[in-house]
C-alpha atoms as a PDB file:
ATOM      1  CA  UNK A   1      25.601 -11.986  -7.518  1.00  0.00           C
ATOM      2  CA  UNK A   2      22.566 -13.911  -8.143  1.00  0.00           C
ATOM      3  CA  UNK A   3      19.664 -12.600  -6.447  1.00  0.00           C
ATOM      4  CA  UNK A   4      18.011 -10.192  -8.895  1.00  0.00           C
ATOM      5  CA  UNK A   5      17.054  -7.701  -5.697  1.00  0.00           C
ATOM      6  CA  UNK A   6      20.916  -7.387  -5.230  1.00  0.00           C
ATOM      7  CA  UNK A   7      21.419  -6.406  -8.890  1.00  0.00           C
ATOM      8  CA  UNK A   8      18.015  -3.778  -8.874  1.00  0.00           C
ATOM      9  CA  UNK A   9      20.162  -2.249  -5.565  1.00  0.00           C
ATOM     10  CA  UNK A  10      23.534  -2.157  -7.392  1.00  0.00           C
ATOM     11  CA  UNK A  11      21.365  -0.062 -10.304  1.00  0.00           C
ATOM     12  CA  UNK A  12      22.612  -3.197 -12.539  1.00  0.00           C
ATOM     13  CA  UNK A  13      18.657  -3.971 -13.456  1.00  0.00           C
ATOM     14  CA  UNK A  14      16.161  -0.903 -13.984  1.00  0.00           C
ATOM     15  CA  UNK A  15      13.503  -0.424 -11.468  1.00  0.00           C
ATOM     16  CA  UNK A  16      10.239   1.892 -10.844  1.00  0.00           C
ATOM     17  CA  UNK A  17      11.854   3.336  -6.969  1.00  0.00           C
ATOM     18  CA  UNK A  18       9.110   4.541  -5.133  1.00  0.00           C
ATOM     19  CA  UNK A  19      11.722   5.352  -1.997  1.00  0.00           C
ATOM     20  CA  UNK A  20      15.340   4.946  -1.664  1.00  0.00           C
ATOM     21  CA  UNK A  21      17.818   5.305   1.008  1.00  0.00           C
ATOM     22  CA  UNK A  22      21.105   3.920   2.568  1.00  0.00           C
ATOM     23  CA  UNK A  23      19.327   0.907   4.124  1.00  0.00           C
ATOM     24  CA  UNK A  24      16.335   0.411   2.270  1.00  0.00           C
ATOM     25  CA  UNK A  25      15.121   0.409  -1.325  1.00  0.00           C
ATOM     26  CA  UNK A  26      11.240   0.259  -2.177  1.00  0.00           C
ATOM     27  CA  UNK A  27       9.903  -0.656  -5.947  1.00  0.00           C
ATOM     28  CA  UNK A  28       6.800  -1.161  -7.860  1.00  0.00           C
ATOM     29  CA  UNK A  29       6.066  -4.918  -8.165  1.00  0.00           C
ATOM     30  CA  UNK A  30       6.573  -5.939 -11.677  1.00  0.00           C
ATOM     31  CA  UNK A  31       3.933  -8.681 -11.201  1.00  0.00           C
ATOM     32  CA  UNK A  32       1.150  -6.750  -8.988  1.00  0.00           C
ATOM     33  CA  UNK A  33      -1.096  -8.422  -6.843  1.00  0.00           C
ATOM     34  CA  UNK A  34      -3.222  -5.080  -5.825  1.00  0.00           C
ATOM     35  CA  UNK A  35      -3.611  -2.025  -7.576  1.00  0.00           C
ATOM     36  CA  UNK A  36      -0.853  -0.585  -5.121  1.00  0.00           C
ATOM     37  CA  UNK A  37       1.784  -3.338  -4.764  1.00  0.00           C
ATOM     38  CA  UNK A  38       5.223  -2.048  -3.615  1.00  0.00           C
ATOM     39  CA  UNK A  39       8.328  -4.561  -2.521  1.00  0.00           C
ATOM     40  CA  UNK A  40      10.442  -2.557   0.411  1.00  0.00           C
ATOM     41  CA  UNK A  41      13.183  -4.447   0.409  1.00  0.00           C
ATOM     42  CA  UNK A  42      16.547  -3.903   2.678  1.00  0.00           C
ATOM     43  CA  UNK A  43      19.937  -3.251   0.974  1.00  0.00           C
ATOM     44  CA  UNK A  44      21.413  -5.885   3.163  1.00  0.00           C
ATOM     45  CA  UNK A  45      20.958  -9.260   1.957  1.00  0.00           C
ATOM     46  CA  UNK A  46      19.163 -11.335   3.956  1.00  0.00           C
ATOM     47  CA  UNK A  47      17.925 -14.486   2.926  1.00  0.00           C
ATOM     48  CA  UNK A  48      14.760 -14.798   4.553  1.00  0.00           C
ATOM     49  CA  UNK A  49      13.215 -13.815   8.052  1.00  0.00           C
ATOM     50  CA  UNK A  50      14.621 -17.314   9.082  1.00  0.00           C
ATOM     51  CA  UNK A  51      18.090 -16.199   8.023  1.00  0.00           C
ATOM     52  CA  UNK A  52      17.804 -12.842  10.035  1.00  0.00           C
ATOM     53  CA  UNK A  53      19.877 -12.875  13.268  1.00  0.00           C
ATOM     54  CA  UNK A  54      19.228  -9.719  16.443  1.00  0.00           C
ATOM     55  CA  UNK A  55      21.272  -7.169  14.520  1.00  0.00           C
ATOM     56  CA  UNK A  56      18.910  -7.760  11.447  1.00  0.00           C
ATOM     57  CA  UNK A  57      15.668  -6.528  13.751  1.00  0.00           C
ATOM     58  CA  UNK A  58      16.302  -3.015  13.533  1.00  0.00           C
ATOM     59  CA  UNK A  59      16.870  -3.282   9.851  1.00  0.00           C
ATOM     60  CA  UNK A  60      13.589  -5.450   9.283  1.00  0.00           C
ATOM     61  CA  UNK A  61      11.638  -2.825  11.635  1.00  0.00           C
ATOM     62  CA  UNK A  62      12.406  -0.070   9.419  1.00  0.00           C
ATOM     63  CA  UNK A  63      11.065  -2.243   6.245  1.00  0.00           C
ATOM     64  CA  UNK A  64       7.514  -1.651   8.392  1.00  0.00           C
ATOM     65  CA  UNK A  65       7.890   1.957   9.771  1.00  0.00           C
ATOM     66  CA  UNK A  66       9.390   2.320   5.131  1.00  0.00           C
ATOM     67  CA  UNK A  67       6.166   1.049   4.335  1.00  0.00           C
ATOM     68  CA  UNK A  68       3.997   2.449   6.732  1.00  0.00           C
ATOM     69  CA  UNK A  69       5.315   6.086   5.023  1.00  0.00           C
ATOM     70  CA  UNK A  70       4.802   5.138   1.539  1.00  0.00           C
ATOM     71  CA  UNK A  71       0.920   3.811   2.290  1.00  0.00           C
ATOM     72  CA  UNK A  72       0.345   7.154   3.737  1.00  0.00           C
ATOM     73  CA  UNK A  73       2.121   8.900   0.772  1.00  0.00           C
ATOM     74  CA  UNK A  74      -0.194   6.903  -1.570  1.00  0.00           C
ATOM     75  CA  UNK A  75      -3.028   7.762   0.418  1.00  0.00           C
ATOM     76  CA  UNK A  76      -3.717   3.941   2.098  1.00  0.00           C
ATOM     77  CA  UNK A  77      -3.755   4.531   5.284  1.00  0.00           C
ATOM     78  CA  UNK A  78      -7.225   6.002   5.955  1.00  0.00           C
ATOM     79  CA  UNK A  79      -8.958   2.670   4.187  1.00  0.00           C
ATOM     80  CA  UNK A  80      -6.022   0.111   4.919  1.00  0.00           C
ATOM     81  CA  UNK A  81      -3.593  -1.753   3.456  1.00  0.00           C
ATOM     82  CA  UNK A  82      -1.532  -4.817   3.996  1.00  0.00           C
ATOM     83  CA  UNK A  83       1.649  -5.708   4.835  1.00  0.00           C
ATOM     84  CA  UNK A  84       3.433  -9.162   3.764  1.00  0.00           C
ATOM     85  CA  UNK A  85       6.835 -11.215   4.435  1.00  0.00           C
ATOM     86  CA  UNK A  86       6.634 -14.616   2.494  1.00  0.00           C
ATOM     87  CA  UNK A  87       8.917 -16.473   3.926  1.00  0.00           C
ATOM     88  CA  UNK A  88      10.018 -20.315   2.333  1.00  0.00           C
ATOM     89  CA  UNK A  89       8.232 -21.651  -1.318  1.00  0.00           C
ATOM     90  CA  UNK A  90       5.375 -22.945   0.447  1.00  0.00           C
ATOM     91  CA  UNK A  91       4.308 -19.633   0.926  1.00  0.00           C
ATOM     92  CA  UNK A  92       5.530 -18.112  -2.334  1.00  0.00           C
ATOM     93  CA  UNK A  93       8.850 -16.953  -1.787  1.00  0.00           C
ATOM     94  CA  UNK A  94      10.186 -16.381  -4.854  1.00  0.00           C
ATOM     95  CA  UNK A  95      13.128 -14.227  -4.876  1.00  0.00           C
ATOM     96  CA  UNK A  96      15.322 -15.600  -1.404  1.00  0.00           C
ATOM     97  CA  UNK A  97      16.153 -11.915  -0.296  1.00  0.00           C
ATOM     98  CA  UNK A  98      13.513 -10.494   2.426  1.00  0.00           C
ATOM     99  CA  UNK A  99      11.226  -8.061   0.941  1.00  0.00           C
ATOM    100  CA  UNK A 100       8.088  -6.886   2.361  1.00  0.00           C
ATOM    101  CA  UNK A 101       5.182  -6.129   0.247  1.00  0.00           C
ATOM    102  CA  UNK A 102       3.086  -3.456   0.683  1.00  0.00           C
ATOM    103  CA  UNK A 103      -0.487  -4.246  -0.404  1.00  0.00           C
ATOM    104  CA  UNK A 104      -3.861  -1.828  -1.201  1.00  0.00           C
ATOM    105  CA  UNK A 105      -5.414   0.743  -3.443  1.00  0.00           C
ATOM    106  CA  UNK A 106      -8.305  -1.960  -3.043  1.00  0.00           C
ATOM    107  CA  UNK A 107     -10.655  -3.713  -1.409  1.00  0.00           C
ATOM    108  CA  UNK A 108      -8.468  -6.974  -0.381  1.00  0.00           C
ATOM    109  CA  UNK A 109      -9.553 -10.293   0.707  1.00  0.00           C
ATOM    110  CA  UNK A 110      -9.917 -11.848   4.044  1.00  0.00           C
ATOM    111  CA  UNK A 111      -6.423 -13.815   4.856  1.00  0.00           C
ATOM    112  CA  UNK A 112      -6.922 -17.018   6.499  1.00  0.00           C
END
């Protein structure tokens, strides 16, 4: 096992869990881009969005409905937040395990 989100879900590498449960696991990003920057990441490995087949959709839906819960828990949802899947190096993919990031506590720039 490789991937370093497989080893934070087998409890083999600490983590700051803001939500855990059978399918899902969300953490503080240890390299934040926004005050508020939470990975939700699914328990199943999955490469990448390009590696994700049907089954994978309701799995990868409830990354979005995880992280819709946690910005209203932190109190985002009345000013906004965002929601990112980086998907290949070009767009800064670093760890090749699909994560969602969960973005706010701030004013955030326009995305092109």
């Amino acid at each position: 096992m490789d991937c370093i989100f497989d080893k934070i879900i087998a409890g083999e590498i600490p983590s700051d869990k803001v939500y855990e449960d059978g399918e899902v696991i969300a953490i503080k990003d240890i390299n934040p881009s926004a005050l508020v920057h939470i990975l939700i990441i699914p328990k199943k490995h999955i490469e990448s969005v390009n590696h994700m087949d049907e089954a994978d959709s309701a799995l990868i839906g409830k990354l979005i409905y995880t992280a819709s819960n946690i910005a209203k828990k932190k109190g985002l949802s009345s000013k906004g937040y965002r929601l990112v899947f980086n998907i290949g190096e070009d767009a800064g993919m670093v760890v090749n395990h699909i994560h969602l990031h969960l973005l706010g506590g701030q004013k955030l720039g326009a995305m092109v």
